[in-house]
Every structure is written in C-alpha cells, then in structure tokens.
C-alpha atoms as a PDB file:
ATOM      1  CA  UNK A   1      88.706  66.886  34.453  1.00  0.00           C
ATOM      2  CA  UNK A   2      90.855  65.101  37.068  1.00  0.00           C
ATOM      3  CA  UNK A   3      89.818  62.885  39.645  1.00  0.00           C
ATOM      4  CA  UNK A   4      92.127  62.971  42.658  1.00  0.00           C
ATOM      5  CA  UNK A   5      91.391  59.129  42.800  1.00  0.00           C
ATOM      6  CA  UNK A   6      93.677  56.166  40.950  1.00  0.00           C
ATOM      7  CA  UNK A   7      94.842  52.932  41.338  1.00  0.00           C
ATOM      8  CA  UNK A   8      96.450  53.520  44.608  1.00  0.00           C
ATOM      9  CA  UNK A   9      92.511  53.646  46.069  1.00  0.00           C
ATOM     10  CA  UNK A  10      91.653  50.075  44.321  1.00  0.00           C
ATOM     11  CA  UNK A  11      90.639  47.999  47.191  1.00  0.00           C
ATOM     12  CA  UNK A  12      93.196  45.004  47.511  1.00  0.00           C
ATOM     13  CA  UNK A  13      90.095  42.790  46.320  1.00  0.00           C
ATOM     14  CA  UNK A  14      89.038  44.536  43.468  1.00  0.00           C
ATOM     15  CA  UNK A  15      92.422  45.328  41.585  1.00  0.00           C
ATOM     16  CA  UNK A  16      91.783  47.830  38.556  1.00  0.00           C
ATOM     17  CA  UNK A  17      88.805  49.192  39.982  1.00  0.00           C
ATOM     18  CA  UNK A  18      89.562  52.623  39.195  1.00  0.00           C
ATOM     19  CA  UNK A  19      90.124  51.572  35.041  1.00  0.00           C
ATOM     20  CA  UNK A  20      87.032  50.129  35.199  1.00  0.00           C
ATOM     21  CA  UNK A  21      85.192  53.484  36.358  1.00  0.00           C
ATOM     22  CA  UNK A  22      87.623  55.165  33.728  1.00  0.00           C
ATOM     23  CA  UNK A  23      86.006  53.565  31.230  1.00  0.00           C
ATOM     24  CA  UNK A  24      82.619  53.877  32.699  1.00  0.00           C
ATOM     25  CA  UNK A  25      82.143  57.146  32.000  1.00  0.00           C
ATOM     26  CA  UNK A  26      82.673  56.929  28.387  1.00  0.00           C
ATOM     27  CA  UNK A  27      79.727  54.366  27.988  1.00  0.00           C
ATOM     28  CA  UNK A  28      77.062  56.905  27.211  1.00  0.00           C
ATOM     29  CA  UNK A  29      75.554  59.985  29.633  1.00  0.00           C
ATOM     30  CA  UNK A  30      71.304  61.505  29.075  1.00  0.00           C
ATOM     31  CA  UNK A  31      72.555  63.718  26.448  1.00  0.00           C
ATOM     32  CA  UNK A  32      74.887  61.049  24.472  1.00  0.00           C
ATOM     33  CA  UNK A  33      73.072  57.751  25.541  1.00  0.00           C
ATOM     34  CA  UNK A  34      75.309  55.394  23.021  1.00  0.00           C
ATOM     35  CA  UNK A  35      78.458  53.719  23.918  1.00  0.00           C
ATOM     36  CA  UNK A  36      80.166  55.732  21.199  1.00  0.00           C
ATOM     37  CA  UNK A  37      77.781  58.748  20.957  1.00  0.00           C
ATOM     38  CA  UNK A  38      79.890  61.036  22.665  1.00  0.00           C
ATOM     39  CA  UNK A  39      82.824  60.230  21.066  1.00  0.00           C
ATOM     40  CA  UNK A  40      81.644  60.288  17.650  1.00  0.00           C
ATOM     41  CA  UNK A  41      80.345  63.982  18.072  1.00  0.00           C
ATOM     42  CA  UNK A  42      83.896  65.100  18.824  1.00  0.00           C
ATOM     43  CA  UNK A  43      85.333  63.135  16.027  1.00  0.00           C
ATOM     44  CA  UNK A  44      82.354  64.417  13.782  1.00  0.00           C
ATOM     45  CA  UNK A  45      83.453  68.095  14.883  1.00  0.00           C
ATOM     46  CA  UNK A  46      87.303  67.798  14.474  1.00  0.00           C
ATOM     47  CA  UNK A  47      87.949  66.700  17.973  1.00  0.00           C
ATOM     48  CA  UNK A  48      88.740  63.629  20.465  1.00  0.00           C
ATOM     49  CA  UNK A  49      88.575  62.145  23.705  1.00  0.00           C
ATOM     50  CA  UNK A  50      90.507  59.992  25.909  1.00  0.00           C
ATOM     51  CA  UNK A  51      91.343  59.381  29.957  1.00  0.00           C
ATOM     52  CA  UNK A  52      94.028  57.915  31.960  1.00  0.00           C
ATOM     53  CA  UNK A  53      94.053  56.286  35.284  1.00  0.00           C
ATOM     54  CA  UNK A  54      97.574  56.814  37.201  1.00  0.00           C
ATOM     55  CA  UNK A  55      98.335  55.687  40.849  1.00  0.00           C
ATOM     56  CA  UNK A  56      96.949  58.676  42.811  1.00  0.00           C
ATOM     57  CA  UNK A  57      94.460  60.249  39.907  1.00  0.00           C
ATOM     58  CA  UNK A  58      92.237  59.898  36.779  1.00  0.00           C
ATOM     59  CA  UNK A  59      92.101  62.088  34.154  1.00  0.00           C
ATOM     60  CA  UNK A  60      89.511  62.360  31.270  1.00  0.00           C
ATOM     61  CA  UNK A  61      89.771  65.640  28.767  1.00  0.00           C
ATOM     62  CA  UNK A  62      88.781  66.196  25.449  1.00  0.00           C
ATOM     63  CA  UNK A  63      89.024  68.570  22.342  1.00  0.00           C
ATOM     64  CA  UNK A  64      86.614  70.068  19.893  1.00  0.00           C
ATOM     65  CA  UNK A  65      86.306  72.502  17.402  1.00  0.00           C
ATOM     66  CA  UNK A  66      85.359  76.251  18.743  1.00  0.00           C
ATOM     67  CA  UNK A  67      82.013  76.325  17.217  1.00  0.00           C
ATOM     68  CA  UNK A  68      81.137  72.954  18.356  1.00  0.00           C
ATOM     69  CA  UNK A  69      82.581  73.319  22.229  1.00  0.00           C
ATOM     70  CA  UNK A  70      78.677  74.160  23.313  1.00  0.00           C
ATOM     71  CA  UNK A  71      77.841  71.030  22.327  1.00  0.00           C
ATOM     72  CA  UNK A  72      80.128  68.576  24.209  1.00  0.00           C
ATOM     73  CA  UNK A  73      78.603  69.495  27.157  1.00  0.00           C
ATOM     74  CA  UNK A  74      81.594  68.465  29.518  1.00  0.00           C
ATOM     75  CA  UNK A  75      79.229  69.582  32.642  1.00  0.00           C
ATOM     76  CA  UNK A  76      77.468  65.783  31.986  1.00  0.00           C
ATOM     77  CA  UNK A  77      80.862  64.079  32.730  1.00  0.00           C
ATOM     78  CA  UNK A  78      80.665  65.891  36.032  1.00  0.00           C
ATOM     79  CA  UNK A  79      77.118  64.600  36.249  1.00  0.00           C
ATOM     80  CA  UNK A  80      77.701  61.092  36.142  1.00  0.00           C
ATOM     81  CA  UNK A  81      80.206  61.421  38.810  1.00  0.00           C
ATOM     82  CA  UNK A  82      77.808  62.768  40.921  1.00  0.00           C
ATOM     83  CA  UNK A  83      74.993  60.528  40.446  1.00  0.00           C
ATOM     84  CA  UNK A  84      77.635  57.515  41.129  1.00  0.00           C
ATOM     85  CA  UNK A  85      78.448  59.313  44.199  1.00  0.00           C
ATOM     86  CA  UNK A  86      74.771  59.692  45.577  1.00  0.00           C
ATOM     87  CA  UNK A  87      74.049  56.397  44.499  1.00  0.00           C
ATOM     88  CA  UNK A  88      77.147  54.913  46.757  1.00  0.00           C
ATOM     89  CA  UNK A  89      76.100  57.225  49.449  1.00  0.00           C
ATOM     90  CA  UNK A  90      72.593  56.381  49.691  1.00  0.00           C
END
C-alpha cells in the first residue's frame, strides 16, 4: 500500500512526522491488537512485513504464504488510515 504522503509533508515543527505514523500502523489493528501480533502471523506463516517513508510517499507491503494470504487481512491497514483520517477531520 502506498501513501502519496512522506517527509516532504512533515510540518517544519514536527520533523519526522511521517516515520512516526509509519510506524504507527504496525502497533496493533482490532483483528491483531498486539504490538507484534501482526507481524508474528506473517512470520508464523512463512512471510514478513516492513514500510518505508521517502520524501514524497510511504510505503508498507507485506508477504505471506498462499494459504495463509486470507488471513493477513491487509483491508485493516487501510482501516486504520481511515479512522486516523476521520478522527483528524472531525
């Protein structure tokens, strides 16, 4: 999933913002609530994670086992961008 969003967007007072939401994301989601839940079912399953924050994007992907690719339930990543997003618009 990329994020047309990177460190160019940091406002001048918060430097590394975007890192910091990089790393955000991988500190649990409803269906993986644990810091390391998420991560440890790929890694269970033959599979990893990781992200990147560049000037102009951020980029999290992942790999997994066929059988197991119903389970990582990549849609929730999505999720937790959009409840950040409704919660900064409200």
């Amino acid at each position: 999933m990329d994020i047309h969003a990177g460190s160019y967007q940091d406002p001048p007072e918060f430097a590394g913002l975007a890192h910091f939401h990089e790393h955000m994301l991988f500190l649990g989601t409803e269906k993986y609530p644990g810091e390391d839940a998420y991560e440890s079912y790929l890694s269970a399953n033959g599979g990893s994670c990781n992200a990147f924050t560049a000037d102009e994007q951020t980029n999290y992907y992942f790999d997994v086992t066929a059988p197991h690719l119903e389970g990582t339930e990549m849609k929730e990543h999505g999720c937790v961008f959009l409840v950040m997003l409704n919660k900064a618009t409200s």
